[in-house]
Protein backbone atom coordinates (compact mmCIF):
# COMPACT_ATOMS: atom_id res chain seq x y z
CA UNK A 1 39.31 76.52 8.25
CA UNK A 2 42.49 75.84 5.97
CA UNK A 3 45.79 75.95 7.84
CA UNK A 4 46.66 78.55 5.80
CA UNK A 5 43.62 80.92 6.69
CA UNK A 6 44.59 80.14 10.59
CA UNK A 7 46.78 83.21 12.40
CA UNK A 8 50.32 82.60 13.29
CA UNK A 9 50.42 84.75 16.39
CA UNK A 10 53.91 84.22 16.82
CA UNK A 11 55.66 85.80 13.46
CA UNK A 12 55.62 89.59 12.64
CA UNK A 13 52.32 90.46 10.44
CA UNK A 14 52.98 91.62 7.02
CA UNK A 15 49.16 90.77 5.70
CA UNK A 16 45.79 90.94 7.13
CA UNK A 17 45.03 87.36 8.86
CA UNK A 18 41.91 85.59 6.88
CA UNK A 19 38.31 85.95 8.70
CA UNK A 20 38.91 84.02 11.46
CA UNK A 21 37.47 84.11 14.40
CA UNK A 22 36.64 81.74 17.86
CA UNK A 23 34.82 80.11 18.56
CA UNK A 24 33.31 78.48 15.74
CA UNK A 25 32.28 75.25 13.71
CA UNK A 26 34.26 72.57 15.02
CA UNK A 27 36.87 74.88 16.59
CA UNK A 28 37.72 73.74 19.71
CA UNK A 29 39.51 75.44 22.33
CA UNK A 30 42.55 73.43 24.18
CA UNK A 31 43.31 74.46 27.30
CA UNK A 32 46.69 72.68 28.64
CA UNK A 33 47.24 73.20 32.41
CA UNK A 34 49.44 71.83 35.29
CA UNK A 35 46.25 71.41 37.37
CA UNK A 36 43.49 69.37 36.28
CA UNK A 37 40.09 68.35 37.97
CA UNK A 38 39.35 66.20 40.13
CA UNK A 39 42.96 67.68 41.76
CA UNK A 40 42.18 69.73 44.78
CA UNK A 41 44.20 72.89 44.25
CA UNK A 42 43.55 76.36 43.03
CA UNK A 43 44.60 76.19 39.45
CA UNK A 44 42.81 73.23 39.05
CA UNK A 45 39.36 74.16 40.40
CA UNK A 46 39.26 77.87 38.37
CA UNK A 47 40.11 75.36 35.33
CA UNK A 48 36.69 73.10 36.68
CA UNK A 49 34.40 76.10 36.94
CA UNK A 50 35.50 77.73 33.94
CA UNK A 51 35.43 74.41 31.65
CA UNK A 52 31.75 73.41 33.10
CA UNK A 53 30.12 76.39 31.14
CA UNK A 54 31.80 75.28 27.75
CA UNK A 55 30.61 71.53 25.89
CA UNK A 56 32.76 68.96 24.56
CA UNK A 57 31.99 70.13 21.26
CA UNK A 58 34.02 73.73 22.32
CA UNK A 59 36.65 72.89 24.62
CA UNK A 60 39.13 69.93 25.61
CA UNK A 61 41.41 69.97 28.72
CA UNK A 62 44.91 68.60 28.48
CA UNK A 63 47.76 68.16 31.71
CA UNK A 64 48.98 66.16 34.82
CA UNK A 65 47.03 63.31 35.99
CA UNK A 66 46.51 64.18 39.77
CA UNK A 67 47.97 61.24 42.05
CA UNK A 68 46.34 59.09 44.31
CA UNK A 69 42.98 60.32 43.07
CA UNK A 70 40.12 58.93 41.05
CA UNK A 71 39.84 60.28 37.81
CA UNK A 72 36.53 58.58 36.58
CA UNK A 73 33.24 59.02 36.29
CA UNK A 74 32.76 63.31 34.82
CA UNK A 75 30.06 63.85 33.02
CA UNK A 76 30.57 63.56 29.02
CA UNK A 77 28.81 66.71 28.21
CA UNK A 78 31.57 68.17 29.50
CA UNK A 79 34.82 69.00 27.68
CA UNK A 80 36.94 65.78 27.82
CA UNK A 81 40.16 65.91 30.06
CA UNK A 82 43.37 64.25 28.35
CA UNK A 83 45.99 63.33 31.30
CA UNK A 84 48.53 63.56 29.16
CA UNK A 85 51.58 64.00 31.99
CA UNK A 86 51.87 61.89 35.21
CA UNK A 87 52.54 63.40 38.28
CA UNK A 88 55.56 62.02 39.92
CA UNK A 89 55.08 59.80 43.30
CA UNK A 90 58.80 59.16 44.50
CA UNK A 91 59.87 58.73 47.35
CA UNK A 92 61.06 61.95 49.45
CA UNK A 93 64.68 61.19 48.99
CA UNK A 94 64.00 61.43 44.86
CA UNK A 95 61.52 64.59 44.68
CA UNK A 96 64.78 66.96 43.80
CA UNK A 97 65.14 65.16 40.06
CA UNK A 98 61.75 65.10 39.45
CA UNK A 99 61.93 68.52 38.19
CA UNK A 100 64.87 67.71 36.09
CA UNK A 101 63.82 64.39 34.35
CA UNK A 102 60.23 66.11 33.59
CA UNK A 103 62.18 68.82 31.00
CA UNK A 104 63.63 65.41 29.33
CA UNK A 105 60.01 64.32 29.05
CA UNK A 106 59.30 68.05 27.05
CA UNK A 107 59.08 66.75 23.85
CA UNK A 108 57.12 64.02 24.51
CA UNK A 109 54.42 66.31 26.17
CA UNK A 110 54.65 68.70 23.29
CA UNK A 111 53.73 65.01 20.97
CA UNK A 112 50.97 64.47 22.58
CA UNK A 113 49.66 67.69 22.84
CA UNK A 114 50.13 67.55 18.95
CA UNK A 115 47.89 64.60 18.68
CA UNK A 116 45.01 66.17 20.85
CA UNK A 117 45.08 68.92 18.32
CA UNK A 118 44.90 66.88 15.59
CA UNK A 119 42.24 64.56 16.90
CA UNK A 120 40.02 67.56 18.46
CA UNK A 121 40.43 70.02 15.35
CA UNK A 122 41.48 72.65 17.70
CA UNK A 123 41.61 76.10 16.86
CA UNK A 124 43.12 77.89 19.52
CA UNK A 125 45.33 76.98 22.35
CA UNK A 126 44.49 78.31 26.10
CA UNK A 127 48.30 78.17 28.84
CA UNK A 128 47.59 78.01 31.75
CA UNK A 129 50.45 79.42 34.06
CA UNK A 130 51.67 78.71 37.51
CA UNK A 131 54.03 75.82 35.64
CA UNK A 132 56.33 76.90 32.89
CA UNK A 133 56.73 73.68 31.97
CA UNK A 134 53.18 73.25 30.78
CA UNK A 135 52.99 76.99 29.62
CA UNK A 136 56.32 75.73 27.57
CA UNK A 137 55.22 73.11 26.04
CA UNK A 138 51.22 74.97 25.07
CA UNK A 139 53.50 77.99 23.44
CA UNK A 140 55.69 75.50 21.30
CA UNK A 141 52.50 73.48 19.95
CA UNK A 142 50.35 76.82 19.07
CA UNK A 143 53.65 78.17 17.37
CA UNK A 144 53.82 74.27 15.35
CA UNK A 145 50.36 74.49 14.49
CA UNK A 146 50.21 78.51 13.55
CA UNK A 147 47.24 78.99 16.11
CA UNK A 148 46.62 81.55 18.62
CA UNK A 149 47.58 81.48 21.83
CA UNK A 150 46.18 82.62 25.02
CA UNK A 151 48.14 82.69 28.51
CA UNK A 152 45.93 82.55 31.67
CA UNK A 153 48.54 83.86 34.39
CA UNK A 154 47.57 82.92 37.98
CA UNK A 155 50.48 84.37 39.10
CA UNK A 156 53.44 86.72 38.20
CA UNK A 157 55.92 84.51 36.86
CA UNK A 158 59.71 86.44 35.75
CA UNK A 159 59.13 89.04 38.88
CA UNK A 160 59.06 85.71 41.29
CA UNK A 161 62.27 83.87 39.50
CA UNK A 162 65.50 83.91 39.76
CA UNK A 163 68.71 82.48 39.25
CA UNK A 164 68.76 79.85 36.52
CA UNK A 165 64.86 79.73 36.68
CA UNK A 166 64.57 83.51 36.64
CA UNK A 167 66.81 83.43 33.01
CA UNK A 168 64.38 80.84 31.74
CA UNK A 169 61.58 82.92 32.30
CA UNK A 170 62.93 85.96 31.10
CA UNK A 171 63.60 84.06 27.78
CA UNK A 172 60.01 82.07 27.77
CA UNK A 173 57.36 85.39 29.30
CA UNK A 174 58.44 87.62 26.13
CA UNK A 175 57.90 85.12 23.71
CA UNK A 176 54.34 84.05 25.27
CA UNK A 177 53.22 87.69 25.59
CA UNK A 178 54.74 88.38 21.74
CA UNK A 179 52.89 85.13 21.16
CA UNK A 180 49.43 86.22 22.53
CA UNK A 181 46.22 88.35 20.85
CA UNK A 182 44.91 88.79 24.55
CA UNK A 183 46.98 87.33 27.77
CA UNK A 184 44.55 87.22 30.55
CA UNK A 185 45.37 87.68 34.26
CA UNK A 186 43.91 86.13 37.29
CA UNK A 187 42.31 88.92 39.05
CA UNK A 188 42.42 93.15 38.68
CA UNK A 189 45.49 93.69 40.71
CA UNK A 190 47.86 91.31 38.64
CA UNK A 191 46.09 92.93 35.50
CA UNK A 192 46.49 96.53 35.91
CA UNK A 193 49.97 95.45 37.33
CA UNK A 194 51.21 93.60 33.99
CA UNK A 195 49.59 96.45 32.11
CA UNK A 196 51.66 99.22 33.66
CA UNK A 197 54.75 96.97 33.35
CA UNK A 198 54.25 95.57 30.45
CA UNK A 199 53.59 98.18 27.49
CA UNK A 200 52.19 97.49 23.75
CA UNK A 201 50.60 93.96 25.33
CA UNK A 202 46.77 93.26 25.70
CA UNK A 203 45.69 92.59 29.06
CA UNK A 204 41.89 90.88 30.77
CA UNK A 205 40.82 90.01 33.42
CA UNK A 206 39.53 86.22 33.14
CA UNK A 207 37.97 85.73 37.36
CA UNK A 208 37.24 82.76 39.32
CA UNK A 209 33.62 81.26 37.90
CA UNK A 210 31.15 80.54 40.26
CA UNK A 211 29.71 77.05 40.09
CA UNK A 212 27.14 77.00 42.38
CA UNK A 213 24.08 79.61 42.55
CA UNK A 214 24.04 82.46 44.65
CA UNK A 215 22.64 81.20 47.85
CA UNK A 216 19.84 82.62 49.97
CA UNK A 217 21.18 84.50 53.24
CA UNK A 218 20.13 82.96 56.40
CA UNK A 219 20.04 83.87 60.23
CA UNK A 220 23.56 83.11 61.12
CA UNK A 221 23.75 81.43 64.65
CA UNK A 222 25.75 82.73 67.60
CA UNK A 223 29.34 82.02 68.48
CA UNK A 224 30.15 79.33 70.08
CA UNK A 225 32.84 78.45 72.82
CA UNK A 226 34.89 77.49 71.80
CA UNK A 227 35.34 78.79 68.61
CA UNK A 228 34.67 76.98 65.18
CA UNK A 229 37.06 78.39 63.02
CA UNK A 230 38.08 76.73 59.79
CA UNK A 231 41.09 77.52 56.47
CA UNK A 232 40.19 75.87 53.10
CA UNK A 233 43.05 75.44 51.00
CA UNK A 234 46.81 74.79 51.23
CA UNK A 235 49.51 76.50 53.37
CA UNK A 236 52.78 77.14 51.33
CA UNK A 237 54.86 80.59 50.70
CA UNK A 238 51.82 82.54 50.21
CA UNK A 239 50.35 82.59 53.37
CA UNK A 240 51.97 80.18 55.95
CA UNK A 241 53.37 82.95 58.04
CA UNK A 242 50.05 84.93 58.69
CA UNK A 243 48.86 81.04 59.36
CA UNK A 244 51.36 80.52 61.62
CA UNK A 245 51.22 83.51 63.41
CA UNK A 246 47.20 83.12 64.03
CA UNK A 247 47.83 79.52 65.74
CA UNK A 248 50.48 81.12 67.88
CA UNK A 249 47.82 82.97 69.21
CA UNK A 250 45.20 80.86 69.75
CA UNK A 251 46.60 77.32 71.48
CA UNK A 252 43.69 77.02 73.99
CA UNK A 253 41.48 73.97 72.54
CA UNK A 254 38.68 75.03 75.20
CA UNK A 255 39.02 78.91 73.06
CA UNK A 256 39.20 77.65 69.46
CA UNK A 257 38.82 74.98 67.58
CA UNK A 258 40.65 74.97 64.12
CA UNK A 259 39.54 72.80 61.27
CA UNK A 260 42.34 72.87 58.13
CA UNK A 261 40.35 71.43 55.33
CA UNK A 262 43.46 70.47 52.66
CA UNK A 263 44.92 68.21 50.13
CA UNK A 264 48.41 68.66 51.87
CA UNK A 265 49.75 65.70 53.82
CA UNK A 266 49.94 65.84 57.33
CA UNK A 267 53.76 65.17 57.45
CA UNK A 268 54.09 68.51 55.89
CA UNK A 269 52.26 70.62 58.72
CA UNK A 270 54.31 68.88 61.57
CA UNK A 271 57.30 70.13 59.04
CA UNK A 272 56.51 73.45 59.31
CA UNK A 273 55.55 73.87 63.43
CA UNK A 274 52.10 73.81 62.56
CA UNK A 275 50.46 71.38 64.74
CA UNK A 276 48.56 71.31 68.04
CA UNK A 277 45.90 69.86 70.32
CA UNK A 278 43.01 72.02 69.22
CA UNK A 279 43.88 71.43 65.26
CA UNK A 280 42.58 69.01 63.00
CA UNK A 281 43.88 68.34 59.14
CA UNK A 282 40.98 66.75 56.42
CA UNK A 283 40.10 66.72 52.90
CA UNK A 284 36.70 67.81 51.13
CA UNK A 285 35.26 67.40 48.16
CA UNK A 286 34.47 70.05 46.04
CA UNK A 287 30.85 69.68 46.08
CA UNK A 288 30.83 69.62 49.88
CA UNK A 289 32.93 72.94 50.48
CA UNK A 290 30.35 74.82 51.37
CA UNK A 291 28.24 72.29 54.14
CA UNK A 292 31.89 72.19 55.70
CA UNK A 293 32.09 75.50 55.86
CA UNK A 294 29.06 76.09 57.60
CA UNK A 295 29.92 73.97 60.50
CA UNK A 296 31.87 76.81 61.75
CA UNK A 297 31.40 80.24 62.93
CA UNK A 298 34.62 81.89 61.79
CA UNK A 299 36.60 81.85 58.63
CA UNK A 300 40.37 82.57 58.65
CA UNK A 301 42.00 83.92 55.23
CA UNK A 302 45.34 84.47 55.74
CA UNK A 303 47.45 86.10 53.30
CA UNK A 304 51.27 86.20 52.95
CA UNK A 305 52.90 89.24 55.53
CA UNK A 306 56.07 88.29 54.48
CA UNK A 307 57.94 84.57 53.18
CA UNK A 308 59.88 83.58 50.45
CA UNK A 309 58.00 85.12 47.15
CA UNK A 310 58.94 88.77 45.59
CA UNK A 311 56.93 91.54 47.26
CA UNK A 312 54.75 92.10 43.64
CA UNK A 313 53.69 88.14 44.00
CA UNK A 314 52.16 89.16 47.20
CA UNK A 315 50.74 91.86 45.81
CA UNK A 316 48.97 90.62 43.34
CA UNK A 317 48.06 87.17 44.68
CA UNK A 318 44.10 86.38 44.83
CA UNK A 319 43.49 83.46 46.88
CA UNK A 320 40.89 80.96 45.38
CA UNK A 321 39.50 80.28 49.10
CA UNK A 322 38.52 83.79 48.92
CA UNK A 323 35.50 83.31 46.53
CA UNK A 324 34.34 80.13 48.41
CA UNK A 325 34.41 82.13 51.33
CA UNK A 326 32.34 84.56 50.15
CA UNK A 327 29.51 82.61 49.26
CA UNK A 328 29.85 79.94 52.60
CA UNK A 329 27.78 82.72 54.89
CA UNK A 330 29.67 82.89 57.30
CA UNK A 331 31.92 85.51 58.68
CA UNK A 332 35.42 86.19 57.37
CA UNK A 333 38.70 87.17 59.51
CA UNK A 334 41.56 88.09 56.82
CA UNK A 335 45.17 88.00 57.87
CA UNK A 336 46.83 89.86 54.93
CA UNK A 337 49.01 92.98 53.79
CA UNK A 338 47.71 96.22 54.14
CA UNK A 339 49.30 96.56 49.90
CA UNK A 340 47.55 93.21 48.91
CA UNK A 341 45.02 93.72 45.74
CA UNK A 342 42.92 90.94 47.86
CA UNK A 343 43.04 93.23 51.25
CA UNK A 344 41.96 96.13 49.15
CA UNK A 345 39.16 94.07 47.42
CA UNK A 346 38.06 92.69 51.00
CA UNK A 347 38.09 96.23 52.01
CA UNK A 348 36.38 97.50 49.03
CA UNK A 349 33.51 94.85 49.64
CA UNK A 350 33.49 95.13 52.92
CA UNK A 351 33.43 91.83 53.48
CA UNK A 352 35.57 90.64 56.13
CA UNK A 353 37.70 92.07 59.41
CA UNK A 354 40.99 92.72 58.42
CA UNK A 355 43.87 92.35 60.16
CA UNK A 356 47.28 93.77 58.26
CA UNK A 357 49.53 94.13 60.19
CA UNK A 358 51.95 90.83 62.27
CA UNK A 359 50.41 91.40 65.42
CA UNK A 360 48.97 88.90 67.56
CA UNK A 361 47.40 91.04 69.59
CA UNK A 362 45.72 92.55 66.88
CA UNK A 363 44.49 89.31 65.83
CA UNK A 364 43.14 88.54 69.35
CA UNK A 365 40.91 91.83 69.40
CA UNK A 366 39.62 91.62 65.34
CA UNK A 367 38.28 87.60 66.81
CA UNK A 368 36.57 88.96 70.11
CA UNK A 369 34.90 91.74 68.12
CA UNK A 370 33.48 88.75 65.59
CA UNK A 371 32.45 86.52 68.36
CA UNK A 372 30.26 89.46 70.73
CA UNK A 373 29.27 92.10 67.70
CA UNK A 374 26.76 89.90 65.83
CA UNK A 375 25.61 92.76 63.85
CA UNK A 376 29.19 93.24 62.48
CA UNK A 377 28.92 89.32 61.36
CA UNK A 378 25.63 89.62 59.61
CA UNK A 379 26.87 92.64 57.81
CA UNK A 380 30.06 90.91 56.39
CA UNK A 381 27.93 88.27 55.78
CA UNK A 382 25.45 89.82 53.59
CA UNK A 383 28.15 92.05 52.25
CA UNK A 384 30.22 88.89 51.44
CA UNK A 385 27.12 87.50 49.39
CA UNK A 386 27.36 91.02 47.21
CA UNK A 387 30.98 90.92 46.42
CA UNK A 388 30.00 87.13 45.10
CA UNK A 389 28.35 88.64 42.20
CA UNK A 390 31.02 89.99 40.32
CA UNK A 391 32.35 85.95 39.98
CA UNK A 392 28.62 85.33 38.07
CA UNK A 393 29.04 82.78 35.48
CA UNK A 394 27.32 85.11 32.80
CA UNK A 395 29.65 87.88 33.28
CA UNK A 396 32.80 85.84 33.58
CA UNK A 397 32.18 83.86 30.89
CA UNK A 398 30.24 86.02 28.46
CA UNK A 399 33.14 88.30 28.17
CA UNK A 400 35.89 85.87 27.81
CA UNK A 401 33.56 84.15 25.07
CA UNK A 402 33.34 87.57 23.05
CA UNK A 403 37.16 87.94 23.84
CA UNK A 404 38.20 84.42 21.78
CA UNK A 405 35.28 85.43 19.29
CA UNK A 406 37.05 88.44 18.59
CA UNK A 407 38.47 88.33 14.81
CA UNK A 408 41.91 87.78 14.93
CA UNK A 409 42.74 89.95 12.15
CA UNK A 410 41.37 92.82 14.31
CA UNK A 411 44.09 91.61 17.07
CA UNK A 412 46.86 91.16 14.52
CA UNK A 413 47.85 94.94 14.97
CA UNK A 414 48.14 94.93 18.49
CA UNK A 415 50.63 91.91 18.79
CA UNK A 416 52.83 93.05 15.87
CA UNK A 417 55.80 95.25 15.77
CA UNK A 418 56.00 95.39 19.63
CA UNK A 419 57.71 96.57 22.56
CA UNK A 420 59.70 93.76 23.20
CA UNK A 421 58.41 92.63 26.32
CA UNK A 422 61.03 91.04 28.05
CA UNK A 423 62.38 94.05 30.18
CA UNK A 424 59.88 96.11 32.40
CA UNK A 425 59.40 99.37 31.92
């Protein structure tokens, strides 16, 4: 494909685009993201299982190399990672310029970006956003090298801004949605959100990818005493109240026992008041999620009641525990707002007991009934195991592969002439 034949998807269309279309021959998909594999963290594993069903030959992965953590040894059938921005180690005192001194660093980033599309003869850039600087610097290099561009939003991103940030992003989100054939959203709820705020753009859904087969349901074993009850993931705005307010409840060691499996340092939970005899911090690999999981009998999923994000980032927030949940078979206790796309797909599903509203208490009863109703476990359990299937790799994937294969003159209507899409309407 000629430069000239390739579709500027950021300038008005005044002629149909050439017969393009992705993927194809030697056209190779980059997909720049903050989070990267091996990182534990939520962007960075939907980036893992979505990359592992593309080859080397279709696909290249550029962004931050994750800290303390060794990067060797993936498999080179897989598309090759480029760490092409370091993430920054300073001491605590220095964390508040990181920020700053990374936005000096753009045009470097956006250089050797440049070079990965040069070397890789790519043919379509993938953003993937919760970081506007690596959305940023994605945009500018599709726009230098007239290809098309596709945000992956994990999360709302002018609606949770504000002050200086929130102008940025009101300048940035209208040019990457001008920008974009198809901008894909995390889950339904921040979908069908966007779409009713966001007229005259294209919205999919691109879901969390399953990397693991469905497994086979088994006899789940009675409670024990005390408790087993384990959280994968990190605690931060999105759900460290409903966290908080579940340890409140339960401080007995000799009544639970709660296992935080996380990449966040310990320092940070003794920051925030959550700490305690009967709770114990560690990492896991990937690979071993599920055996972890299955030393316990409960599964906490707490969601954020209230904190510091905007009401429509709660809202729409799907947490990437949720899916490993799901498939760990065992029972899940959810913690989240009654208004929360995830409480109404949990509740849809069927697949956990739900508890939605801050009340201790309430908390206290919906773990009692889990521990002495086994029936009510097996059913979320095998319930849990349905909901699994709508993360299949073949559905997931299939469609997003016939969405990039889609000819981009047949898009070039859609993202022309538009309501700008700066101001919600």
């Amino acid at each position: 494909m000629t430069r000239s034949a390739i579709h500027d998807a950021t300038a008005p269309r005044s002629e149909p685009i050439a017969q393009s279309t992705l993927p194809g021959p030697n056209a190779k998909i980059l997909l720049v993201s903050w989070g990267l594999p091996p990182q534990l963290a939520g962007s960075s594993i939907i980036v893992e299982n979505l990359s592992r069903h593309f080859t080397n030959d279709e696909m290249v992965l550029a962004g931050e190399r994750p800290a303390r953590i060794d990067c060797s040894g993936r498999d080179p059938k897989l598309p090759r990672i480029y760490y092409v921005d370091k993430e920054w180690t300073w001491p605590k005192r220095g964390q508040r310029y990181v920020r700053w001194i990374r936005w000096l660093l753009l045009p470097l980033m956006v250089m050797r970006l440049s070079r990965i599309v040069r070397r890789e003869s790519c043919r379509a850039v993938v953003a993937v956003f919760p970081n506007e600087f690596h959305m940023l610097a994605a945009y500018l290099v599709a726009r230098h090298f007239r290809l098309p561009l596709y945000p992956y939003f994990h999360n709302t991103y002018v609606e949770n801004r504000s002050g200086a940030a929130g102008a940025f992003a009101r300048w940035l989100q209208p040019r990457v949605f001008a920008a974009a054939p198809i901008v894909f959203a995390w889950n339904d709820g921040l979908r069908d959100y966007y779409k009713a705020h966001y007229p005259g753009v294209r919205f999919e859904t691109l879901a969390y990818v399953l990397d693991e087969p469905l497994p086979v349901r088994v006899e789940l074993p009675p409670a024990r005493v005390p408790v087993r009850i384990a959280l994968l993931g990190n605690l931060n705005e999105s759900n460290i109240d409903a966290a908080r307010r579940f340890l409140n409840a339960f401080q007995d060691p000799n009544e639970i026992r709660f296992t935080v499996f996380t990449a966040t340092p310990d320092w940070f939970y003794a920051k925030v008041g959550i700490r305690g005899p009967n709770i114990t911090y560690t990492r896991v690999a990937q690979t071993e999620v599920t055996a972890a999981l299955h030393q316990h009998d409960i599964l906490f999923l707490p969601h954020g009641l209230e904190g510091g994000y905007s009401d429509v980032e709660y809202q729409t927030i799907f947490p990437t525990r949720t899916t490993s949940y799901v498939l760990a078979g065992r029972p899940i206790l959810a913690h989240s707002p009654r208004n929360a796309f995830v409480t109404h797909w949990l509740r849809r599903h069927d697949c956990a007991e739900i508890v939605d509203q801050p009340d201790e208490s309430a908390l206290k009863a919906a773990l009692r009934r889990l521990c002495e109703d086994k029936k009510r476990r097996d059913e979320l359990v095998a319930n849990s195991l349905t909901a699994a299937r709508e993360f299949l790799p073949e559905r997931v994937v299939g469609c997003f592969r016939q969405q990039l294969a889609e000819p981009l003159d047949s898009l070039s209507e859609r993202t022309s002439n538009r309501v700008p899409a700066g101001s919600r309407e």
